[in-house]
Every structure is written in C-alpha cells, then in structure tokens.
Protein backbone atom coordinates (compact mmCIF):
# COMPACT_ATOMS: atom_id res chain seq x y z
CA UNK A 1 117.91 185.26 193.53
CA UNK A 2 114.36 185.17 194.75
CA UNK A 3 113.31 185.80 191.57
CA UNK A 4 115.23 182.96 189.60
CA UNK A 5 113.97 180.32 192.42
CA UNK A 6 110.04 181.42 191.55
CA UNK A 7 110.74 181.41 188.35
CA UNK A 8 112.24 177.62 188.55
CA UNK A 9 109.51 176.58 190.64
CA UNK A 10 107.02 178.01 187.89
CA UNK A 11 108.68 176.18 185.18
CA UNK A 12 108.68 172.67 187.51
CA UNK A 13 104.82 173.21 188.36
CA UNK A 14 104.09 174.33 184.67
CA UNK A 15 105.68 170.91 183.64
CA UNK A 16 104.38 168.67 186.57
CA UNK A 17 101.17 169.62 185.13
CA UNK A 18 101.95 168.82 181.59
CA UNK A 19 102.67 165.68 183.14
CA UNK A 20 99.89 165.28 184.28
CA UNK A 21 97.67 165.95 181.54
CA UNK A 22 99.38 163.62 179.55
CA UNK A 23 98.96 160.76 181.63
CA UNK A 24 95.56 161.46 182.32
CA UNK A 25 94.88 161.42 178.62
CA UNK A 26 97.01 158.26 178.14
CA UNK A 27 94.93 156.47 180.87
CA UNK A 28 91.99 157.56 179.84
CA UNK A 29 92.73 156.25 175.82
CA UNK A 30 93.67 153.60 176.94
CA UNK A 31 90.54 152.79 179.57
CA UNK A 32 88.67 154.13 176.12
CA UNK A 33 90.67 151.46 174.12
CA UNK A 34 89.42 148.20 176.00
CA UNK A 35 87.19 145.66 174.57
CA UNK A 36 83.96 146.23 175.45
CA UNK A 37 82.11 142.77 176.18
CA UNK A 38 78.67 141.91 177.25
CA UNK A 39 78.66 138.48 178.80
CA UNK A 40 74.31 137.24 179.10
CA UNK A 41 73.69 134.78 181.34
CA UNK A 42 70.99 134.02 183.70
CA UNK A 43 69.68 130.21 182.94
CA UNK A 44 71.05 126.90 181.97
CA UNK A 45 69.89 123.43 182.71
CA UNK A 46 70.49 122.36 186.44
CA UNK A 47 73.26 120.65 186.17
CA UNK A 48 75.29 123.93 184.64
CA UNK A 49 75.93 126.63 187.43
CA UNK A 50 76.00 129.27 185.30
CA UNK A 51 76.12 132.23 187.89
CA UNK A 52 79.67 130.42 188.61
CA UNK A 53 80.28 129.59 185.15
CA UNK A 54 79.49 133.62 184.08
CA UNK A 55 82.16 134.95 186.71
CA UNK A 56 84.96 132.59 186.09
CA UNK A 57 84.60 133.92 182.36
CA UNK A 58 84.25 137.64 183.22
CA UNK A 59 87.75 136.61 185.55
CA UNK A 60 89.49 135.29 182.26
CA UNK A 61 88.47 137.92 180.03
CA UNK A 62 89.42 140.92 182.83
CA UNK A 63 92.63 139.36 183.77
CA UNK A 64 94.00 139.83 180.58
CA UNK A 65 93.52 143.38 180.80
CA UNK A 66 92.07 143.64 177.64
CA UNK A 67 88.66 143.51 178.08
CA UNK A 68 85.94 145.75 180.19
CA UNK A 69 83.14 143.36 180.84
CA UNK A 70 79.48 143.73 182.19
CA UNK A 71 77.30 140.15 182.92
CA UNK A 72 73.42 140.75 182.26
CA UNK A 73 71.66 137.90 183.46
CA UNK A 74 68.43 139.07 181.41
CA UNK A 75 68.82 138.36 177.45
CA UNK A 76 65.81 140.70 176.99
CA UNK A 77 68.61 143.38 176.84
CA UNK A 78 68.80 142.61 173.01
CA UNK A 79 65.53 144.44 172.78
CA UNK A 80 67.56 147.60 172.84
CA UNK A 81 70.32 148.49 169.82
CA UNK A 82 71.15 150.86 171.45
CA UNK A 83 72.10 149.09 174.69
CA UNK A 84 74.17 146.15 173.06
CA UNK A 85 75.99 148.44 170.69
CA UNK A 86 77.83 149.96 173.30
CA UNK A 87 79.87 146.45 173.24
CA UNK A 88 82.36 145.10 170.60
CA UNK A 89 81.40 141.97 171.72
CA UNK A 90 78.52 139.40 172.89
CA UNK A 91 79.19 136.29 175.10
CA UNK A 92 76.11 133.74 175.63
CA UNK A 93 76.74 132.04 178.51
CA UNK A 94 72.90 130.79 178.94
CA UNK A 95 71.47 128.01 177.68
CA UNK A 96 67.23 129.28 178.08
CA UNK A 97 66.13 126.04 179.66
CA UNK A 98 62.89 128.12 181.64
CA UNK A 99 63.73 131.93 180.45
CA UNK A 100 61.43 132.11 177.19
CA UNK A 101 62.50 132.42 174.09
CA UNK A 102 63.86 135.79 172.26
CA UNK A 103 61.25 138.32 170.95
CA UNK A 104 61.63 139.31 167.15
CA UNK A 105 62.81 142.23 167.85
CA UNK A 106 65.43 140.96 170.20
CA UNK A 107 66.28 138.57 167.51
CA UNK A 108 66.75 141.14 164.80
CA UNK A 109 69.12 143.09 166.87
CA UNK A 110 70.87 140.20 167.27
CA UNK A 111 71.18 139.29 163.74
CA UNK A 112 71.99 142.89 162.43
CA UNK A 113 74.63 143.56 165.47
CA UNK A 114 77.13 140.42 164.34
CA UNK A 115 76.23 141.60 160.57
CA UNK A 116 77.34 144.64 160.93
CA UNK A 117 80.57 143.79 162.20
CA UNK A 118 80.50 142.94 165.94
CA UNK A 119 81.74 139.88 167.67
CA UNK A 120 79.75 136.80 169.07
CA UNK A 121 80.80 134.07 172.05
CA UNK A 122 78.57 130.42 171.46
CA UNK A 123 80.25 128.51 174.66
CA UNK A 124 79.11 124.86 175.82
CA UNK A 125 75.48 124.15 175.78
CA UNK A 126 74.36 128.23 174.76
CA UNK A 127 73.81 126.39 170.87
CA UNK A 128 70.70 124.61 172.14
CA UNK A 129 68.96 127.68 172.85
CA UNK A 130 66.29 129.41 170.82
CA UNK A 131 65.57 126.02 169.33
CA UNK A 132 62.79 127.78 167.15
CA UNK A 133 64.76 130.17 165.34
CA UNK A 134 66.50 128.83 162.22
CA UNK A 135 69.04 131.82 162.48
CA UNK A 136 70.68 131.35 165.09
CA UNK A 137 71.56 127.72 164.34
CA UNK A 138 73.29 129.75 161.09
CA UNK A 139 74.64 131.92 163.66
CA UNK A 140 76.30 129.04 165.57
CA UNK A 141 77.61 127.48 162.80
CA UNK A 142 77.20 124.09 164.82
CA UNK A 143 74.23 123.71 167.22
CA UNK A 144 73.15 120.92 169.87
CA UNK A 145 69.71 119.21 169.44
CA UNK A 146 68.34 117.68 172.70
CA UNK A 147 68.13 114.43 171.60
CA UNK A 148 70.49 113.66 168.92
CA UNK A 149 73.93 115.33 170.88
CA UNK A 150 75.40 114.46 174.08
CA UNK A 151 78.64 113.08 175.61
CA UNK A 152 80.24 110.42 177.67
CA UNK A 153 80.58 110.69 181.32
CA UNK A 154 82.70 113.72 182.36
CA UNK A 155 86.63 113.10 181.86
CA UNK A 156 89.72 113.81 181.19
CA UNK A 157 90.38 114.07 177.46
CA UNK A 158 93.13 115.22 174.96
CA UNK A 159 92.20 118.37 173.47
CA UNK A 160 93.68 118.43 169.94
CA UNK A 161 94.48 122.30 168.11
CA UNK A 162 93.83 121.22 164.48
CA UNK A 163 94.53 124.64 163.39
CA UNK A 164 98.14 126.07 164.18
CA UNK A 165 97.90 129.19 161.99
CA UNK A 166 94.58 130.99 163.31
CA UNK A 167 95.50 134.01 165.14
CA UNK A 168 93.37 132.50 168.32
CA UNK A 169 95.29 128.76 168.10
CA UNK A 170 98.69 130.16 167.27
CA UNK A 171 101.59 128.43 169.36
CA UNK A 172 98.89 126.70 171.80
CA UNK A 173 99.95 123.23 171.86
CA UNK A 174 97.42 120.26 172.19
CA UNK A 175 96.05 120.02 176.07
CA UNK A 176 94.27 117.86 178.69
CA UNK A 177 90.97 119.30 179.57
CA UNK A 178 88.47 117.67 182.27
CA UNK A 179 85.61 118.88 180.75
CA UNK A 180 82.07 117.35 178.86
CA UNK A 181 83.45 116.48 175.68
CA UNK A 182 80.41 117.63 173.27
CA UNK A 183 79.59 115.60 170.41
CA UNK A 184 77.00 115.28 167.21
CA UNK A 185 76.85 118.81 167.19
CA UNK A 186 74.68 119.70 163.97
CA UNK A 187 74.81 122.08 161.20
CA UNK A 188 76.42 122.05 157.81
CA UNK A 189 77.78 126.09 158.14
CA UNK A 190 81.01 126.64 156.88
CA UNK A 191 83.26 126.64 159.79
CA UNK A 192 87.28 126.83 160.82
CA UNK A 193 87.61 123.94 162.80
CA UNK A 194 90.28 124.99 165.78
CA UNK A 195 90.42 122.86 168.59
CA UNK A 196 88.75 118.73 168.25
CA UNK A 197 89.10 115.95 169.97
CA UNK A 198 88.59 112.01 169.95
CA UNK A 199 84.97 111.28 171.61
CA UNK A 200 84.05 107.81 173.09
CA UNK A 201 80.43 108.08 173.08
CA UNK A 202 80.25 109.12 169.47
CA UNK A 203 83.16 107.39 167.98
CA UNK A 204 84.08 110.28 166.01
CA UNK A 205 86.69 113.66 165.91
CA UNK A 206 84.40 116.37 167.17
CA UNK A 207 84.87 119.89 166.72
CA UNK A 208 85.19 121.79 170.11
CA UNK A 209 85.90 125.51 169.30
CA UNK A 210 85.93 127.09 165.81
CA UNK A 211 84.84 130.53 163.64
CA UNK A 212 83.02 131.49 161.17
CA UNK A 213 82.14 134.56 159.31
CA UNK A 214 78.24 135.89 159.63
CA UNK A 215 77.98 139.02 157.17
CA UNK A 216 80.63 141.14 158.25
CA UNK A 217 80.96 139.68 162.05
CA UNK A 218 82.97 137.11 163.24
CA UNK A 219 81.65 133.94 165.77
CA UNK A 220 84.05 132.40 168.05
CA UNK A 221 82.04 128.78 169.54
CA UNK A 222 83.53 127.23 171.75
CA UNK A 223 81.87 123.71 173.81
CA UNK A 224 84.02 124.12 177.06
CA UNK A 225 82.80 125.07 180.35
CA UNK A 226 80.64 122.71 182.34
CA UNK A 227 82.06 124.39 185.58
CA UNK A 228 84.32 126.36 187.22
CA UNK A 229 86.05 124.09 187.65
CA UNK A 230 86.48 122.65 183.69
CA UNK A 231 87.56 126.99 183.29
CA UNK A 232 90.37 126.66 185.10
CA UNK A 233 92.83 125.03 182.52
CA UNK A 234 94.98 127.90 181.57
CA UNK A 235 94.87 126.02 178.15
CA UNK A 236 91.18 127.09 178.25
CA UNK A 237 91.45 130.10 179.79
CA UNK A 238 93.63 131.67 177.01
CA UNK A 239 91.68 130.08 173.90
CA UNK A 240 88.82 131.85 175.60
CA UNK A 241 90.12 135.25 175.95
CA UNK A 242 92.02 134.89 172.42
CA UNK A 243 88.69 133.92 170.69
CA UNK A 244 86.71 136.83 172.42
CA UNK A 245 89.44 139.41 170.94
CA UNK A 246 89.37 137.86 167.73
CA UNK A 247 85.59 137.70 167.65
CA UNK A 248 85.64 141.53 169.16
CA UNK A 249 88.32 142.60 166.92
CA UNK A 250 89.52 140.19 163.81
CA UNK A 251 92.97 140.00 165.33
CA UNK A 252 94.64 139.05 168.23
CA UNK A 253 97.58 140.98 169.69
C-alpha cells in the first residue's frame, strides 16, 4: 500500500512539474512575444511638457498589454544599431527645440532601421524637428515649418476617421478631442489620410493621423498630444496604441 501511495505521489510531482515547465515556457513566449517600443523624448518647446506627455504614452501603449516600452530621453541613442534594433518600434515624442540636431550617423541608422522594416511614431509637434535634414521630412510624410503651420486657440473639435477600412481606424467612430488642432502641415509624400478634421484658423480639412510606407517600414503620424491631459480621450488613446502595432507590426490584432 505504501508503495502504490509513493508511487502516486511520484506521478503527481512528476506532472506538477510538467506543469510547470509549461507555463514557464508559455510566460516566457509570451513576455518574448511583446512589442518592443522605444519611446525618445527629452525636449520640446516650453509650452509641451513632454516628460508628462512621454509617460501618459508609455501608460497607453503598456496598458494594452501589448507592448514592452523603454523612454530614452537622449536621441543620441540612434548612434548605436545595435541599441535601437532591439525595438520593433520607434516613438518621437521630442520636438529638439535646444537638444542639437542628429549626427549623420544617428541619421543613417535612422533611415536604414524604418527601411528595413521597423516601425516609426511622428506625434504632435516631433515633425518640426531636424529642420535641416530633407529625409526626415520624407520620413514624416507631412512636416510642420515654424512659420508657415500653426493652429487656433486650444479647443474642443470634431475629430473626423476618413478612413473606416485601415486596420488602425477600423470601427472607431468620429470623436471630440480637446486638443491643438494642427494645420498647414507640409509635404507632398504619399500618405493614407486616417483621422482629419475641420480647422478654423486655416479654413481647410487637415490631416491629423495617417501612414505611409518608407522602403519596407511603415510610419504611423499622428498631431495629438499637447498634454496629458489632450491623451486622455480613450478615442486617442486607442488610435495611439493601434497605430504603434501597426507601425511595429503591419497588422493590428
């Protein structure tokens, strides 16, 4: 009788630790399976708190359990391929109002990470920076020129999704967004216009988030985000976190 009861307890412990081991695996593919996204940050114009604008999209990203996601607030970490290929996905959340401008190097990293095949975030005013380099103006498909875009006073607007058939705008319906509604963004890219709206100031339908294709990556710009505050709309939040995946990924599940 002894014997059978060891022999039971054997078998439980044998399979306890099968158990185990399978669930460790399972948790660990699927801690290995999360987007990997590298948010930079670190400057802005004055007006822009990016340190709270950089953790209320970190909190978006994360919460939809999708995503593992550093902040850098130093965008001399494009220097090193190595270091940014670790992620699936980029996020500029800096506009370089004092930080100076990229280094070649930095800039060629940049260029041959979305070419060959990674994602890129341009959110609110990040498509002024690097004013110098051509590229990235490509790269952001529409760009803001001190000067020649702006916007009204800060207000409630109707948000518009002019594209119901994108994986990222797919049963979002139009919203209310108290935001900066950007306008006279330039750049003649070819872009997939997703999200617009009606602007006062420039008496026109602007574009506020849309893709495009830059050799085999995918950009995801978005112009949302003044504040915390303006990433609070769940509206937002989930056009944000569906445009990262997409950019990260080419689909959205």
């Amino acid at each position: 009788m002894k014997n059978i009861i060891y022999k039971a307890l054997v078998v439980v412990s044998v399979f306890a630790v099968c158990l185990i081991g399978v669930f460790g695996v399972n948790a660990a593919e699927a801690k290995a399976k999360k987007i990997k996204a590298l948010i930079i940050t670190g400057d802005d114009v004055s007006v822009h708190p990016w340190q709270e604008v950089s953790a209320a999209t970190r909190a978006i990203l994360q919460e939809t359990g999708k995503f593992d996601v550093k902040i850098c607030e130093d965008p001399g970490i494009l220097e090193s391929m190595a270091s940014i290929q670790r992620y699936d996905v980029i996020y500029l959340a800096m506009y370089n109002a004092t930080t100076p401008t990229l280094s070649d190097t930095a800039k060629n990293n940049l260029v041959n990470y979305i070419k060959g095949g990674k994602g890129f975030v341009v959110s609110h005013l990040s498509s002024a920076s690097f004013k110098e380099w051509d590229e990235f103006k490509k790269i952001c498909g529409r760009y803001w020129v001190m000067g020649k875009s702006g916007h009204g006073p800060r207000s409630v607007f109707k948000a518009k999704i002019a594209n119901k058939e994108h994986p990222i705008t797919k049963g979002l319906e139009d919203f209310d967004q108290d935001d900066e509604l950007y306008a006279k963004l330039q750049g003649n890219e070819p872009i997939t216009v997703l999200v617009t709206a009606d602007s006062d100031w420039s008496k026109q339908t602007e574009p506020l988030a849309f893709v495009l294709q830059y050799g085999d990556g995918r950009v995801f710009h978005h112009t949302f985000g003044h504040d915390g505050k303006a990433l609070s709309n769940p509206a937002v939040r989930k056009l944000i976190a569906r445009g990262t995946e997409w950019a990260a990924t080419g689909k959205v599940e």
